[in-house]
PDB file of N, CA and C in Angstrom:
ATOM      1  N   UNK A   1     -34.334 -38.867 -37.708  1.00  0.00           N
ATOM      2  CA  UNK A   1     -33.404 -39.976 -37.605  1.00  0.00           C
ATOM      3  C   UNK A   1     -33.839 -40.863 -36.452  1.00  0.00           C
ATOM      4  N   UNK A   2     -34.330 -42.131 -36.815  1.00  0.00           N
ATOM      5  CA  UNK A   2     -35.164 -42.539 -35.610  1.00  0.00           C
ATOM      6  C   UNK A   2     -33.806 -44.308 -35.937  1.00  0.00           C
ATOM      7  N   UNK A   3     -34.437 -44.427 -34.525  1.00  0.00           N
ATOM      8  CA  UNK A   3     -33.877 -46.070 -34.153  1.00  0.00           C
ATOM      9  C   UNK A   3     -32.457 -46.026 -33.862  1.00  0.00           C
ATOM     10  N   UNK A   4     -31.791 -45.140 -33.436  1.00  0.00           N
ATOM     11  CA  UNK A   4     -30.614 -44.926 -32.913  1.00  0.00           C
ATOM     12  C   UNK A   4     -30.180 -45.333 -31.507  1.00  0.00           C
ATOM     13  N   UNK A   5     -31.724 -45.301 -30.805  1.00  0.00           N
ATOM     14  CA  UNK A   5     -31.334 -45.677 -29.108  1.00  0.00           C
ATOM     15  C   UNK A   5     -31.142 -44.725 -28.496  1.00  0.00           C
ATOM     16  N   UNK A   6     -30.938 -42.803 -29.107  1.00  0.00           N
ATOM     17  CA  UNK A   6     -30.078 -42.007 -28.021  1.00  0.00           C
ATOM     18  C   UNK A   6     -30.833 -41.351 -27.970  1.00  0.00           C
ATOM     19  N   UNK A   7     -31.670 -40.497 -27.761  1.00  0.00           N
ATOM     20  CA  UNK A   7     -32.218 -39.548 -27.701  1.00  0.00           C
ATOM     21  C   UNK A   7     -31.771 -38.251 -26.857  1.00  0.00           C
ATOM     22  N   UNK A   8     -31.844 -37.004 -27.749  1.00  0.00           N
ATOM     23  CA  UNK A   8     -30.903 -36.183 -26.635  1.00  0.00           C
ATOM     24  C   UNK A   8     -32.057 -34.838 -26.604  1.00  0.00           C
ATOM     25  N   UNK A   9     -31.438 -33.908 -25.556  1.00  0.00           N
ATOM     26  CA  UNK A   9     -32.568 -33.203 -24.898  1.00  0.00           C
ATOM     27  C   UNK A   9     -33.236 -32.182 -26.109  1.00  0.00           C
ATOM     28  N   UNK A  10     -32.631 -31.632 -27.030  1.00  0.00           N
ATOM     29  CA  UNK A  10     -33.207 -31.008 -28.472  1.00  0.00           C
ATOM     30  C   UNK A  10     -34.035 -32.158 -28.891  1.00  0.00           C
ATOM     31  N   UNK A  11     -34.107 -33.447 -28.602  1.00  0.00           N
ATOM     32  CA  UNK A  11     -35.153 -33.904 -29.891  1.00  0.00           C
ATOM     33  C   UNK A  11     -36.639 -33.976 -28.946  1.00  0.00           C
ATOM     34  N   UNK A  12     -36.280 -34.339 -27.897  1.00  0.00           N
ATOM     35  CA  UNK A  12     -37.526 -34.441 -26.696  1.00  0.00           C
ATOM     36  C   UNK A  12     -38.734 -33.414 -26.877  1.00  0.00           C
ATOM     37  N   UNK A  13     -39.652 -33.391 -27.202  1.00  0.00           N
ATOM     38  CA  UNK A  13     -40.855 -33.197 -27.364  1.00  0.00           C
ATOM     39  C   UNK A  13     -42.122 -33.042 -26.534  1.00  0.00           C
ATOM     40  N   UNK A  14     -42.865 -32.379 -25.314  1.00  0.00           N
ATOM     41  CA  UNK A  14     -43.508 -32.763 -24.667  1.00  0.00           C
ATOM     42  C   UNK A  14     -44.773 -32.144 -24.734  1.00  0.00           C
ATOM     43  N   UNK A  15     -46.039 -32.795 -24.471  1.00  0.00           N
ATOM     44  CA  UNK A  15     -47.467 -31.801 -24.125  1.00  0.00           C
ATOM     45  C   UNK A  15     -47.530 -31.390 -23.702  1.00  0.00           C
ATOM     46  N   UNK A  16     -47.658 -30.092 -23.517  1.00  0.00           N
ATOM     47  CA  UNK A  16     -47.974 -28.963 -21.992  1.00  0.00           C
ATOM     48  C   UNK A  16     -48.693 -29.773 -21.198  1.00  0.00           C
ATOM     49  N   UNK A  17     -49.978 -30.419 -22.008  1.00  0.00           N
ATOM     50  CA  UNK A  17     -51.186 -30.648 -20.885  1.00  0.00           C
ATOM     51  C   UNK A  17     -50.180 -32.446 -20.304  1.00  0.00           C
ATOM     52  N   UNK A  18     -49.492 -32.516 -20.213  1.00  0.00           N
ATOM     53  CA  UNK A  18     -49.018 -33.770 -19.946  1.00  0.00           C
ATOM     54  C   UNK A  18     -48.029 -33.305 -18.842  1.00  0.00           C
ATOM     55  N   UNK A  19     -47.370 -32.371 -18.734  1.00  0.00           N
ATOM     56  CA  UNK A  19     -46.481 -31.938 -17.535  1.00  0.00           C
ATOM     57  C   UNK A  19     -46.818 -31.781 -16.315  1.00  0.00           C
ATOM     58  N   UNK A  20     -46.518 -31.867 -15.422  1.00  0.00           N
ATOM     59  CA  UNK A  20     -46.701 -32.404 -13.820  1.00  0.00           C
ATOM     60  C   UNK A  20     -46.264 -30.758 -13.391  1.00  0.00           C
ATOM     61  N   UNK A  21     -47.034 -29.903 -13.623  1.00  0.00           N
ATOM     62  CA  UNK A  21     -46.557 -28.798 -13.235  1.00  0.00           C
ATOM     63  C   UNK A  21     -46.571 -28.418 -11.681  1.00  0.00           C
ATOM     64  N   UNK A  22     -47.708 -29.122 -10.244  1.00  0.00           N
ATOM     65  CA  UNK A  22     -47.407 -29.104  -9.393  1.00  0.00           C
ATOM     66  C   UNK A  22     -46.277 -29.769  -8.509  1.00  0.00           C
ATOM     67  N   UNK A  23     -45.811 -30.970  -9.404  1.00  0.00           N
ATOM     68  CA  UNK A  23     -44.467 -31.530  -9.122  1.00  0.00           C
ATOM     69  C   UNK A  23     -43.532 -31.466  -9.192  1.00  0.00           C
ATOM     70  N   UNK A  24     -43.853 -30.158 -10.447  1.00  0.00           N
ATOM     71  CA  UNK A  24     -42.076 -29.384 -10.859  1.00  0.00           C
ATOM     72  C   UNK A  24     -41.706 -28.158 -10.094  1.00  0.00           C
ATOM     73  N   UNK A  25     -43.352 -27.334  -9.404  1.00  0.00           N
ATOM     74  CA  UNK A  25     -43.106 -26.877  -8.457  1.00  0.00           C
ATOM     75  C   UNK A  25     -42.628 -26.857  -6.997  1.00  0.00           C
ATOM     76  N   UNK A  26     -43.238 -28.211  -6.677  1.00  0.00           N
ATOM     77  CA  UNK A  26     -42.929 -28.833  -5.335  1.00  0.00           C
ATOM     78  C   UNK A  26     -41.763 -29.046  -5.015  1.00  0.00           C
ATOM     79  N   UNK A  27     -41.026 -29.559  -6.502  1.00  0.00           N
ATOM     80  CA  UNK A  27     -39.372 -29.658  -6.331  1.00  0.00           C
ATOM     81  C   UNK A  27     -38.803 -28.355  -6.448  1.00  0.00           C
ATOM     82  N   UNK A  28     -39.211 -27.525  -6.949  1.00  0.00           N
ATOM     83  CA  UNK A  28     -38.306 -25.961  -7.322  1.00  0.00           C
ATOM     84  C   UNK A  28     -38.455 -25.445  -6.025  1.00  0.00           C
ATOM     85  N   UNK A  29     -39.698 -25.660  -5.114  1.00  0.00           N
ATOM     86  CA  UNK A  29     -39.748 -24.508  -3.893  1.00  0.00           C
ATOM     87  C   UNK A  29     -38.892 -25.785  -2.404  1.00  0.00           C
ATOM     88  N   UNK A  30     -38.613 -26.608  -2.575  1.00  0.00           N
ATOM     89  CA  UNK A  30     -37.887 -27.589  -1.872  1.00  0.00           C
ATOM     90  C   UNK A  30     -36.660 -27.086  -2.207  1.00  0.00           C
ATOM     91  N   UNK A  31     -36.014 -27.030  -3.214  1.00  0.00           N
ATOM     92  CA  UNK A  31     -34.540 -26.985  -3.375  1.00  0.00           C
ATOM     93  C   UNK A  31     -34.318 -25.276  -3.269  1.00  0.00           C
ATOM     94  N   UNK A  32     -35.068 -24.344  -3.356  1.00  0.00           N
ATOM     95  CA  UNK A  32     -35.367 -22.946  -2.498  1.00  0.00           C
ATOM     96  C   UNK A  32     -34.987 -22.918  -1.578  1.00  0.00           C
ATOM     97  N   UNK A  33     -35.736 -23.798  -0.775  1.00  0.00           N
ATOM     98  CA  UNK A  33     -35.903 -23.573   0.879  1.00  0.00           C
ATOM     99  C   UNK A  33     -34.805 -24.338   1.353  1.00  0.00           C
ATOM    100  N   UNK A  34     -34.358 -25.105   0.977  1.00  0.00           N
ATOM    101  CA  UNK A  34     -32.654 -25.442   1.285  1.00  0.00           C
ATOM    102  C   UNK A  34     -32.204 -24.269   1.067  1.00  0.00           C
ATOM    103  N   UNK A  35     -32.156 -23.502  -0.142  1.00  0.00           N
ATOM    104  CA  UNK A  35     -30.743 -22.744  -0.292  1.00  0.00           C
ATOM    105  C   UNK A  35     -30.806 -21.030   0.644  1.00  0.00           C
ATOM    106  N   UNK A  36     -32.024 -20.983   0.996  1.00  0.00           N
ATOM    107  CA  UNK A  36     -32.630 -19.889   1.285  1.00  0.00           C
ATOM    108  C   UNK A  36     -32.812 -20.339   2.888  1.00  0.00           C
ATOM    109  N   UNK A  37     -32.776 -21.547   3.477  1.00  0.00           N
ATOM    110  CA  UNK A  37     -32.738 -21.595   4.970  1.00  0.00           C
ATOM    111  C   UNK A  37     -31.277 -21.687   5.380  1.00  0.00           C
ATOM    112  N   UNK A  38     -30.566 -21.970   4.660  1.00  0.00           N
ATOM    113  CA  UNK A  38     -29.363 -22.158   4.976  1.00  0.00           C
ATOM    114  C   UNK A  38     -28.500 -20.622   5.147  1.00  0.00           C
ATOM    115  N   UNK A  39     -28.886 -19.701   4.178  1.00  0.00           N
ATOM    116  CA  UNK A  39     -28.746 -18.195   4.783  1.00  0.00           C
ATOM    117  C   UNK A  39     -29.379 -18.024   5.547  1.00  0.00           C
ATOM    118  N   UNK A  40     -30.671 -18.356   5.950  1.00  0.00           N
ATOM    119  CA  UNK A  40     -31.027 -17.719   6.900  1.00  0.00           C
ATOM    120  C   UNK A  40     -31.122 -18.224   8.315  1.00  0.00           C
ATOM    121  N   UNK A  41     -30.047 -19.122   8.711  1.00  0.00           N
ATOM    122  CA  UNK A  41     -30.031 -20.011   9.774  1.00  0.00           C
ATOM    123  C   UNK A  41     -28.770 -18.941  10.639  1.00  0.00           C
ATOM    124  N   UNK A  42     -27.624 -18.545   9.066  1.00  0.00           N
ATOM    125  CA  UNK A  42     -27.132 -17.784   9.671  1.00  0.00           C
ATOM    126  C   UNK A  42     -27.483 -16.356  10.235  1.00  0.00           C
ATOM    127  N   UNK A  43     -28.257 -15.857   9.915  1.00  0.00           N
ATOM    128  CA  UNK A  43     -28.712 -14.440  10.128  1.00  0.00           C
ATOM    129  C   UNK A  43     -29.617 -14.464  11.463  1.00  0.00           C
ATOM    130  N   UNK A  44     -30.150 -15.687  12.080  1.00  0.00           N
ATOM    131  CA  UNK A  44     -31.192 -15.368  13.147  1.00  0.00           C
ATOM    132  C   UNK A  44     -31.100 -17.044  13.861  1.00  0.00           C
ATOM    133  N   UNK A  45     -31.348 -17.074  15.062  1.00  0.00           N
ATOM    134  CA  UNK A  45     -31.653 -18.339  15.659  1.00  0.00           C
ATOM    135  C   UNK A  45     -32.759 -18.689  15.161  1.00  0.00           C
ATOM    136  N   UNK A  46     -33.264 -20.226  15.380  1.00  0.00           N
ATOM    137  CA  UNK A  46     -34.353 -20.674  14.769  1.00  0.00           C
ATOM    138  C   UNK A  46     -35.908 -20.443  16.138  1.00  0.00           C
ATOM    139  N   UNK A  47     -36.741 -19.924  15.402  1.00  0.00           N
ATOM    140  CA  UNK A  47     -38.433 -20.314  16.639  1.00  0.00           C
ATOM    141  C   UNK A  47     -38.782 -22.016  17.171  1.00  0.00           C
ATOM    142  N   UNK A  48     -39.229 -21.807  18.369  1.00  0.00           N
ATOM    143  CA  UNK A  48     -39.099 -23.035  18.373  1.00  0.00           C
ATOM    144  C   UNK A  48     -39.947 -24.077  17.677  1.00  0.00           C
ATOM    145  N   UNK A  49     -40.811 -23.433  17.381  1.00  0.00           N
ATOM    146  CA  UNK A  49     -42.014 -23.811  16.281  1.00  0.00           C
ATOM    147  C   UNK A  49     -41.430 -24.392  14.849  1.00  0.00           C
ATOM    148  N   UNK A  50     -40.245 -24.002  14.504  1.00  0.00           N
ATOM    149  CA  UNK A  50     -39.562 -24.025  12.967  1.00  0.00           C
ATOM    150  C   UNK A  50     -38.664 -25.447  12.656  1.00  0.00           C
ATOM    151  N   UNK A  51     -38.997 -26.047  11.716  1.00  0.00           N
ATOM    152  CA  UNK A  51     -38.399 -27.084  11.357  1.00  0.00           C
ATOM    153  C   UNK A  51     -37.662 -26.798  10.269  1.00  0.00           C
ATOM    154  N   UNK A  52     -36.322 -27.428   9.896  1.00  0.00           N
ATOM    155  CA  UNK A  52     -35.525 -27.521   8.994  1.00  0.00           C
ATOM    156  C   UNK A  52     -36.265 -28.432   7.962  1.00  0.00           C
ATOM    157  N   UNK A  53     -36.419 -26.895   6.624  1.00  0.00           N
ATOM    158  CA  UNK A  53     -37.168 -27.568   5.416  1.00  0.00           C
ATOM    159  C   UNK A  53     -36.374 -28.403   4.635  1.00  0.00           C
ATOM    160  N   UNK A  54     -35.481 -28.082   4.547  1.00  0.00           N
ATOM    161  CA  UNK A  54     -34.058 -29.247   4.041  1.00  0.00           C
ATOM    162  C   UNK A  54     -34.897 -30.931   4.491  1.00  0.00           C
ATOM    163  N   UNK A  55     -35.095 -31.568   5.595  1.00  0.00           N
ATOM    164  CA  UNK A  55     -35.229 -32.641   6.597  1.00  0.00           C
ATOM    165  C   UNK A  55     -37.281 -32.562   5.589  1.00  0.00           C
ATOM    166  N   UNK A  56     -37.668 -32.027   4.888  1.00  0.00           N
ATOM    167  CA  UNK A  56     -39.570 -32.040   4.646  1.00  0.00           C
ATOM    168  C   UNK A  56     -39.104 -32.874   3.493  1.00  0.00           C
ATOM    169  N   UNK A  57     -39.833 -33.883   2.893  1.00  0.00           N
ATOM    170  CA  UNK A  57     -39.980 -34.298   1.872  1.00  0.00           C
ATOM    171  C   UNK A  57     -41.772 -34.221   1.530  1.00  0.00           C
ATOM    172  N   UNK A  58     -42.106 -33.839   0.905  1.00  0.00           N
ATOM    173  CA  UNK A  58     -43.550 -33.376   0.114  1.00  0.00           C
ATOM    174  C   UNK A  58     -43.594 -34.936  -0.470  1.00  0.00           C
ATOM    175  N   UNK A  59     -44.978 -35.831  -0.402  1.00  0.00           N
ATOM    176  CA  UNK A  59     -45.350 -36.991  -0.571  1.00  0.00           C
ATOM    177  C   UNK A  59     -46.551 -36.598  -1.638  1.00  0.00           C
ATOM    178  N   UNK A  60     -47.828 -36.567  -1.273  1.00  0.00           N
ATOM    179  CA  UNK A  60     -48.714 -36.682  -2.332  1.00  0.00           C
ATOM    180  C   UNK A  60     -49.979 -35.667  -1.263  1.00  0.00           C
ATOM    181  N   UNK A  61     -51.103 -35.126  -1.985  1.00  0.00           N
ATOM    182  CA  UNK A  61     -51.759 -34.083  -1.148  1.00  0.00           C
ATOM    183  C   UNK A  61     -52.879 -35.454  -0.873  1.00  0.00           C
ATOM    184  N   UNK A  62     -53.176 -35.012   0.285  1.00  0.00           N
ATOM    185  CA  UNK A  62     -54.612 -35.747   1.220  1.00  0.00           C
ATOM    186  C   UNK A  62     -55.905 -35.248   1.417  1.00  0.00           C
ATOM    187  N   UNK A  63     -55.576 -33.731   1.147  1.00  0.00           N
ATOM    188  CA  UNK A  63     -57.012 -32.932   1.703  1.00  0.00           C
ATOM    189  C   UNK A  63     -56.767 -31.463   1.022  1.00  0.00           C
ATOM    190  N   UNK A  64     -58.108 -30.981   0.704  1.00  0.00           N
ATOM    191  CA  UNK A  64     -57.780 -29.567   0.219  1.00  0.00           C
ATOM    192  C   UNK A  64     -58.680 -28.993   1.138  1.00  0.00           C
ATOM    193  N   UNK A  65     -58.384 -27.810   1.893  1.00  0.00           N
ATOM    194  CA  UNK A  65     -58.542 -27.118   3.027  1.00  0.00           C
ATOM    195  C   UNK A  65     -59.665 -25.991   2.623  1.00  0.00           C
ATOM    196  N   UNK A  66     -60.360 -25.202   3.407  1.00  0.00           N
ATOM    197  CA  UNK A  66     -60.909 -23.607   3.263  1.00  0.00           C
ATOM    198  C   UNK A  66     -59.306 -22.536   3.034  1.00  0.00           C
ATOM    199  N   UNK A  67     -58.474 -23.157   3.911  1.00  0.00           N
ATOM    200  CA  UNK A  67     -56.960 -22.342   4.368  1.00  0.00           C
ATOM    201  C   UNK A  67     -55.913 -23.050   3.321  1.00  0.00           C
ATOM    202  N   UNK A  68     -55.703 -24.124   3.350  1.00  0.00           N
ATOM    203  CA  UNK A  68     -54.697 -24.820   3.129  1.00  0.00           C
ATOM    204  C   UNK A  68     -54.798 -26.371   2.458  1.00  0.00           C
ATOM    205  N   UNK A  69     -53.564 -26.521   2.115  1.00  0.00           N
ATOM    206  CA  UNK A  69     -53.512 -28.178   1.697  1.00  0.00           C
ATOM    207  C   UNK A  69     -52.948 -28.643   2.668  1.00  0.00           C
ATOM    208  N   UNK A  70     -53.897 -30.198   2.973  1.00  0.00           N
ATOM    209  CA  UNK A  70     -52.604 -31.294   3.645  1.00  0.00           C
ATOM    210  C   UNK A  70     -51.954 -32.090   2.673  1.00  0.00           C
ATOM    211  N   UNK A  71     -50.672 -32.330   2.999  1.00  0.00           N
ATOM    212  CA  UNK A  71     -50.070 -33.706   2.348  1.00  0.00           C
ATOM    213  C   UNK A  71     -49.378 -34.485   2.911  1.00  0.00           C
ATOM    214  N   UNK A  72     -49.298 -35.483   2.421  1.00  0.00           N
ATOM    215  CA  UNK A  72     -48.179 -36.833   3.287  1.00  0.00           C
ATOM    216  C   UNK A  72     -46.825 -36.246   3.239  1.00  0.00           C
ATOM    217  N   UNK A  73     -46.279 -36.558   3.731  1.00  0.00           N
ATOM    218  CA  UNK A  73     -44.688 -36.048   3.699  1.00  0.00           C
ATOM    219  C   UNK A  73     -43.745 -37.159   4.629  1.00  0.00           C
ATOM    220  N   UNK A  74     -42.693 -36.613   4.330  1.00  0.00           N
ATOM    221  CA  UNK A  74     -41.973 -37.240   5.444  1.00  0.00           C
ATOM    222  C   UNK A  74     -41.036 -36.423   6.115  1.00  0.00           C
ATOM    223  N   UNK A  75     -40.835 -36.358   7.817  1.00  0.00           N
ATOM    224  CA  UNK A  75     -39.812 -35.851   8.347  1.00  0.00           C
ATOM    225  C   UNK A  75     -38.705 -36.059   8.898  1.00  0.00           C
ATOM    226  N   UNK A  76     -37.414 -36.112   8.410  1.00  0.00           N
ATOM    227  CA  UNK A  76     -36.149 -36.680   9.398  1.00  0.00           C
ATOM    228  C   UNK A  76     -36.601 -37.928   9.264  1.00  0.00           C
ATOM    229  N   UNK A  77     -37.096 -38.856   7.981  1.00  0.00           N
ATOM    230  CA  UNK A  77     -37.560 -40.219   8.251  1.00  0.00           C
ATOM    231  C   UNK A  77     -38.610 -40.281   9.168  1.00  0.00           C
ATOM    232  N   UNK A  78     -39.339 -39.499   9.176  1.00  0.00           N
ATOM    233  CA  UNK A  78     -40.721 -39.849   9.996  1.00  0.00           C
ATOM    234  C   UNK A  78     -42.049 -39.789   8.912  1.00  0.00           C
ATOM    235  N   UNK A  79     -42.914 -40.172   8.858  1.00  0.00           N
ATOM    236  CA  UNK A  79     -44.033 -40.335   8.251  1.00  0.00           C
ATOM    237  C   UNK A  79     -44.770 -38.852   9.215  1.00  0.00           C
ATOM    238  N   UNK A  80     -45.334 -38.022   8.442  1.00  0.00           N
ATOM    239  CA  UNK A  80     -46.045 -36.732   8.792  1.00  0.00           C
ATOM    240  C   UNK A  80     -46.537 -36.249   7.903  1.00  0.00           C
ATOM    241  N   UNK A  81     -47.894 -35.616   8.433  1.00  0.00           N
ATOM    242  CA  UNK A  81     -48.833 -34.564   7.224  1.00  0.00           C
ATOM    243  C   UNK A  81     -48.355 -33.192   7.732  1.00  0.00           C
ATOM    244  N   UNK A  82     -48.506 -32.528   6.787  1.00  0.00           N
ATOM    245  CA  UNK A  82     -47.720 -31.256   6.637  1.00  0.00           C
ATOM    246  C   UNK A  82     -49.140 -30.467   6.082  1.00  0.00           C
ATOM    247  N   UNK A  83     -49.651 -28.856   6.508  1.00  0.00           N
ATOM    248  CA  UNK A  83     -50.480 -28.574   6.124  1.00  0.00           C
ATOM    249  C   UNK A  83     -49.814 -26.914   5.486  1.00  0.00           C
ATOM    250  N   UNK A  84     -49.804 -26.630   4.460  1.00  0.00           N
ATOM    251  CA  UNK A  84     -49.290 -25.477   4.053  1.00  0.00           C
ATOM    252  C   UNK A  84     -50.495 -24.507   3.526  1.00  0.00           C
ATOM    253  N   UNK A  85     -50.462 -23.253   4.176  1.00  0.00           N
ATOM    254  CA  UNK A  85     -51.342 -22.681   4.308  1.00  0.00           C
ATOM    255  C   UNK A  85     -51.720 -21.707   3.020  1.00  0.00           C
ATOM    256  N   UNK A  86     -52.845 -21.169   2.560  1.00  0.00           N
ATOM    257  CA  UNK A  86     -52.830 -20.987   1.044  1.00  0.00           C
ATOM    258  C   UNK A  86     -52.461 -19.215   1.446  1.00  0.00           C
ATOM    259  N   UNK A  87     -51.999 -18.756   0.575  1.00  0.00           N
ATOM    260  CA  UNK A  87     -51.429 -17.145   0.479  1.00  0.00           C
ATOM    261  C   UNK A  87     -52.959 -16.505   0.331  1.00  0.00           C
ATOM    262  N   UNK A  88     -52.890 -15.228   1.109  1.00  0.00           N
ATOM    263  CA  UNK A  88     -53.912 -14.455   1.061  1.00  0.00           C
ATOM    264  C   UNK A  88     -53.982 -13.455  -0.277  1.00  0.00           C
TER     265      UNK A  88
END
């Protein structure tokens, strides 16, 4: 049934190879680390080293590392590269 204007989420159709799968990650482990720093803000004081991941926004990657990726980001409204280190 086409030319209706509505399209609803059963008719939607997509390519695997067309999905932004590091972007759907980037958002799933962001909205994590909100819900998962926020318990754990209560359970322990913060290092002074530790920033509130809630305040990180993930921008686009700049560099791929031996260790890690950099990417643009932003902090508390600040412009910052963020380097996240790759799992052993």
């Amino acid at each position: 049934m086409k030319g209706n204007g509505s399209i609803s989420g059963k008719d939607m159709i997509f390519r695997a190879d067309q999905i932004d799968l590091k972007s759907l990650d980037m958002q799933l482990e962001k909205h994590l680390s909100r819900v998962w720093s926020r318990n754990i803000e209560k359970q322990r004081p913060a290092e002074e080293w530790e920033i509130d991941l809630a305040k990180l926004d993930l921008r686009n990657v700049i560099a791929h590392g031996t260790y890690g990726t950099v990417y643009r980001a932003t902090y508390d409204n600040q412009d910052v590269a963020g380097k996240f280190l790759d799992s052993i």
